[in-house]
Protein backbone atom coordinates (compact mmCIF):
# COMPACT_ATOMS: atom_id res chain seq x y z
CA UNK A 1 163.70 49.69 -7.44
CA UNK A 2 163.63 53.29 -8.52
CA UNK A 3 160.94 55.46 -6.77
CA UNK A 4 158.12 56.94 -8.73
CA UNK A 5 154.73 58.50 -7.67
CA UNK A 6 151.81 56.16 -7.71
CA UNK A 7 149.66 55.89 -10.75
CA UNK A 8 146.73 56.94 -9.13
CA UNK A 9 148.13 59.85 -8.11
CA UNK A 10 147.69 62.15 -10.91
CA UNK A 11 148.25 65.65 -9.19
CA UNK A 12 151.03 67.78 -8.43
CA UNK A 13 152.81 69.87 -5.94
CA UNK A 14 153.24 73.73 -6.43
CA UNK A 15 155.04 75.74 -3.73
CA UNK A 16 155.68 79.16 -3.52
CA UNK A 17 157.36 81.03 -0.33
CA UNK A 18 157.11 84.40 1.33
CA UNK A 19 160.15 86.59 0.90
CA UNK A 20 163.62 85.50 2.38
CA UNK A 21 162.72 81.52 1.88
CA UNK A 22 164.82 79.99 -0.20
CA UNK A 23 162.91 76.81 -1.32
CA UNK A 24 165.84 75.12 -2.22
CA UNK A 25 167.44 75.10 0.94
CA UNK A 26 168.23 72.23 3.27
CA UNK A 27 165.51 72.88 5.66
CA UNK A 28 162.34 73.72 2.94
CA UNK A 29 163.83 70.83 1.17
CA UNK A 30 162.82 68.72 3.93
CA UNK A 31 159.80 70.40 4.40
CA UNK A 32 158.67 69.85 1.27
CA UNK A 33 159.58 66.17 1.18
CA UNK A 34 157.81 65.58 4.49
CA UNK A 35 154.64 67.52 3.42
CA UNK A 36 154.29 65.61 -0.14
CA UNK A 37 155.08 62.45 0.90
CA UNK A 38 152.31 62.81 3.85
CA UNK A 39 149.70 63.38 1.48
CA UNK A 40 150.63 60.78 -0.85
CA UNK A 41 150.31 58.78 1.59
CA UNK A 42 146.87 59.90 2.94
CA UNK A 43 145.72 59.75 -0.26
CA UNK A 44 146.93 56.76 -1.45
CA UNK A 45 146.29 55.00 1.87
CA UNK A 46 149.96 53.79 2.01
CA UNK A 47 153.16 54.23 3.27
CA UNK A 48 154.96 53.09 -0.13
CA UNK A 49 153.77 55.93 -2.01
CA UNK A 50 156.11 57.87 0.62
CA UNK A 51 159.20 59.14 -0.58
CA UNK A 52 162.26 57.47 -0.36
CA UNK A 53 163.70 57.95 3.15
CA UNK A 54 160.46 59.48 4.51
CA UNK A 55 159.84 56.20 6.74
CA UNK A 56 163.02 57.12 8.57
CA UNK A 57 162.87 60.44 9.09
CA UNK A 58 159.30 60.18 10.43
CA UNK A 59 158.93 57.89 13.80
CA UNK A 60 156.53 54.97 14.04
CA UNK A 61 154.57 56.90 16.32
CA UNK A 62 154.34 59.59 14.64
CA UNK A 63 152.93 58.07 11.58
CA UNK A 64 149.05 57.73 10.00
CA UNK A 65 147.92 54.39 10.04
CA UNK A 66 148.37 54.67 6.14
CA UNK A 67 148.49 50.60 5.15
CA UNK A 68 144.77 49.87 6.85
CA UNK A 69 142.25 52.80 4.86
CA UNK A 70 139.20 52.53 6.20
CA UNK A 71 137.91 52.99 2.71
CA UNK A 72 139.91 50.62 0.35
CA UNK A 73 138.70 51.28 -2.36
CA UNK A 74 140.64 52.57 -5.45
CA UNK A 75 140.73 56.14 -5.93
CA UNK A 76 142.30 58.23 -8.47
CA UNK A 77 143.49 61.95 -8.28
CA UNK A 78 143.80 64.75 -10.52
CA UNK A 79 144.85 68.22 -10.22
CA UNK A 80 147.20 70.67 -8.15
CA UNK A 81 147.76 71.13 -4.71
CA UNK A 82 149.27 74.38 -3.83
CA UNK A 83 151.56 74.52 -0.60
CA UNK A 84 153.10 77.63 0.50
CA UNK A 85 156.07 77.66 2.89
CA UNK A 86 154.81 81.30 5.33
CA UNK A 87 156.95 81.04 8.26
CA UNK A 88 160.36 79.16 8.89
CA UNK A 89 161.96 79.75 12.21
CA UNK A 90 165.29 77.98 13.93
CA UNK A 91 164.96 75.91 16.85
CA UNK A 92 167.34 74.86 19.51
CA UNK A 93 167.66 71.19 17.36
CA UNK A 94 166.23 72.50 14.12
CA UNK A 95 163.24 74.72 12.46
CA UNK A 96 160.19 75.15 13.03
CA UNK A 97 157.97 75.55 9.97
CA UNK A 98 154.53 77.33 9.17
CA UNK A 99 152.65 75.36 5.50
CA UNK A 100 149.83 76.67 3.92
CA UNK A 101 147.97 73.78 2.67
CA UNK A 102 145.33 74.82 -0.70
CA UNK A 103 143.89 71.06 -1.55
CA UNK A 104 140.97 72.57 -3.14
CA UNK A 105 142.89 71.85 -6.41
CA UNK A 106 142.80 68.48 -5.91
CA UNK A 107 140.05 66.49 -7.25
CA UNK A 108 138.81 62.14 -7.42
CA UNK A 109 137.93 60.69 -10.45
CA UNK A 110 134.50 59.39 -9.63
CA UNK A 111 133.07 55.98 -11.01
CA UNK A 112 130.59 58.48 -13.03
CA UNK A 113 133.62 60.07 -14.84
CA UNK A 114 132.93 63.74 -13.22
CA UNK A 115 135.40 64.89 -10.28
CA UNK A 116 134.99 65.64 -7.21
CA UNK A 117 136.72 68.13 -4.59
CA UNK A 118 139.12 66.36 -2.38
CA UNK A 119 139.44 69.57 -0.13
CA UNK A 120 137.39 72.75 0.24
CA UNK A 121 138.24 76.34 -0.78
CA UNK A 122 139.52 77.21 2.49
CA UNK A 123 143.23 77.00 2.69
CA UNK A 124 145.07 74.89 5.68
CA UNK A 125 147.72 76.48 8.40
CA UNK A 126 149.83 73.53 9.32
CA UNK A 127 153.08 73.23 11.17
CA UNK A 128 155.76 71.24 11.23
CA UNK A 129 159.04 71.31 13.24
CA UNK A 130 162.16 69.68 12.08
CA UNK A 131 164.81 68.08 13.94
CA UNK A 132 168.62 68.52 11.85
CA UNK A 133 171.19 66.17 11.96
CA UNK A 134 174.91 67.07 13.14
CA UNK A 135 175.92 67.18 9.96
CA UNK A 136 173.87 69.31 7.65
CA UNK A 137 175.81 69.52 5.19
CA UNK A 138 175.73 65.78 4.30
CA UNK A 139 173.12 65.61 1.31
CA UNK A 140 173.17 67.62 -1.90
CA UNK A 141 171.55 71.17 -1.80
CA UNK A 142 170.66 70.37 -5.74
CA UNK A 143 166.32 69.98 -5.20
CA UNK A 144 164.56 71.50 -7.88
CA UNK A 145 163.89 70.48 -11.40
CA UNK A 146 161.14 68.92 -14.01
CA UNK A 147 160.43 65.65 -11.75
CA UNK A 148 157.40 65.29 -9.73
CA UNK A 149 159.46 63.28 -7.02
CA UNK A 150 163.15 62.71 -6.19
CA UNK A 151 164.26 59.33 -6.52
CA UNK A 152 166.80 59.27 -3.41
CA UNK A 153 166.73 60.02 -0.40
CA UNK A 154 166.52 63.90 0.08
CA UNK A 155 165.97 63.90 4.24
CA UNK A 156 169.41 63.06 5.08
CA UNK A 157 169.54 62.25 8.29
CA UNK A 158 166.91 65.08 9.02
CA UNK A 159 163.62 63.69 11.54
CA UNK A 160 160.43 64.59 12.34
CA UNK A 161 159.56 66.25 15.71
CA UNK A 162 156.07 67.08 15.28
CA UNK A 163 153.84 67.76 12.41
CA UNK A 164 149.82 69.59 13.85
CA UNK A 165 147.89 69.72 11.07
CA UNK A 166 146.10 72.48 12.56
CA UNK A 167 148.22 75.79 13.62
CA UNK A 168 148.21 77.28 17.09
CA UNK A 169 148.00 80.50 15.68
CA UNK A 170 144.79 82.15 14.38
CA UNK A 171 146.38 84.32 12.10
CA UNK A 172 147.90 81.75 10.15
CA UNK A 173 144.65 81.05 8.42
CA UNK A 174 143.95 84.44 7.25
CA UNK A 175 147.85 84.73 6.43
CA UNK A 176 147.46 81.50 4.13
CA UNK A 177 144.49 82.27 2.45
CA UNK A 178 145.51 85.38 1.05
CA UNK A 179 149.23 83.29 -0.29
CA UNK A 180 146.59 81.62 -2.62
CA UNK A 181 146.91 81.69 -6.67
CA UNK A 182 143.20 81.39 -6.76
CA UNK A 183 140.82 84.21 -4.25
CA UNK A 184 138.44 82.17 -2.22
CA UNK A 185 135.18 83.30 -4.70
CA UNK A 186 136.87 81.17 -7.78
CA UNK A 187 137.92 78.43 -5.81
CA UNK A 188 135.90 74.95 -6.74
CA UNK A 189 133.78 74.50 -3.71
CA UNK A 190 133.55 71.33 -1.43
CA UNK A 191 129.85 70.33 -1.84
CA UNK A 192 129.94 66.51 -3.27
CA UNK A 193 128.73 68.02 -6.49
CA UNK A 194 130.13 67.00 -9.76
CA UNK A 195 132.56 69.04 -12.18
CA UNK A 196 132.51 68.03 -15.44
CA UNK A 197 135.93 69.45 -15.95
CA UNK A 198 138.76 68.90 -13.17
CA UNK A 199 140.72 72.10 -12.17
CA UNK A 200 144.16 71.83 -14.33
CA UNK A 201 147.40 69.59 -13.48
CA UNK A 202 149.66 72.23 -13.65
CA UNK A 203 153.54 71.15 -13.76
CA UNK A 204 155.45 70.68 -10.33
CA UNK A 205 157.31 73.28 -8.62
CA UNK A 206 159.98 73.87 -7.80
CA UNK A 207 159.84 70.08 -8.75
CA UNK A 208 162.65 67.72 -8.38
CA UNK A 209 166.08 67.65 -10.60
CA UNK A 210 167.39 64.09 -12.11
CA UNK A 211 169.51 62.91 -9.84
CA UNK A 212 171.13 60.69 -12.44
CA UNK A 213 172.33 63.41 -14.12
CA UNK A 214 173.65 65.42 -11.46
């Protein structure tokens, strides 16, 4: 069965990078896999809604406990969530990864019709470190395009080694606020009061291509 986001999931992913990332290379490719299909996941309280592949590359251990929410309820989501890749630096066994996470563009239908912040206005520093297979050169560099998701496997062989969703460094969080589309004053704020209007579902990027037409 071919993979598509789930339909309560109505937001989507825009990345940007500093300069010298390529966002379209093997290692942000994975990056930005891992970090999408993590909070589909979270948000959809499932490990289905990951991306295919995504249960491989990312140890049992390692994993939320996404199948048991504490809150089952149904929840739907609206909006954009910007990421922004800061700081990517080789390992011994891979790279080592710096995200800005900006989830204050994401926002739950409530039962009242009005929507809600899932995040606040200040941005995330997260890390995540990569482990690369032998052979990187194994899966297709081709991952950008109009799709909100890719439909095969885009880790390729590539695993998790650790994933804090809080950075060491201070720094960071000043760094990633300022990598932002939106300053901090225009940001919707997190205070469980109700927008009439959600902030705009903007179109994915860099996105994912067709792969049946590659």
């Amino acid at each position: 069965m071919t993979y598509s986001v789930p339909d309560s999931v109505g937001y989507n992913y825009r990345w940007s990078a500093d300069p010298g990332i390529d966002l379209s290379s093997r290692p942000a490719t994975v990056v930005r896999a891992y970090m999408e299909s993590y909070y589909l996941a979270v948000n959809s309280s499932a490990l289905s809604a990951t991306y295919p592949g995504f249960a491989e590359a990312v140890p049992q251990k390692k994993r939320a406990d996404f199948d048991n929410p504490i809150d089952p309820t149904d929840r739907r989501y609206v909006g954009t969530q910007f990421q922004h890749l800061m700081w990517m630096t080789p390992t011994e066994h891979g790279w080592f990864a710096t995200v800005c996470t900006g989830d204050y563009s994401v926002m739950e239908v409530g039962e009242d019709g009005k929507f809600y912040n899932v995040g606040s206005k200040y941005v995330n520093a997260e890390t995540v470190e990569l482990i690369a297979p032998n052979d990187q050169s194994a899966t297709s560099a081709e991952s950008s395009g109009s799709e909100r998701a890719p439909t095969v496997n885009v880790f390729g062989g590539w695993t998790l080694a650790e994933h804090a969703k809080g950075a060491r460094d201070q720094n960071a969080y000043t760094e990633c606020d300022s990598r932002m589309p939106d300053a901090r004053d225009v940001r919707p704020p997190k205070a469980n009061l109700p927008h009439d209007t959600p902030y705009p579902t903007l179109a994915p990027y860099p996105g994912w291509p067709r792969y049946d037409e590659n």
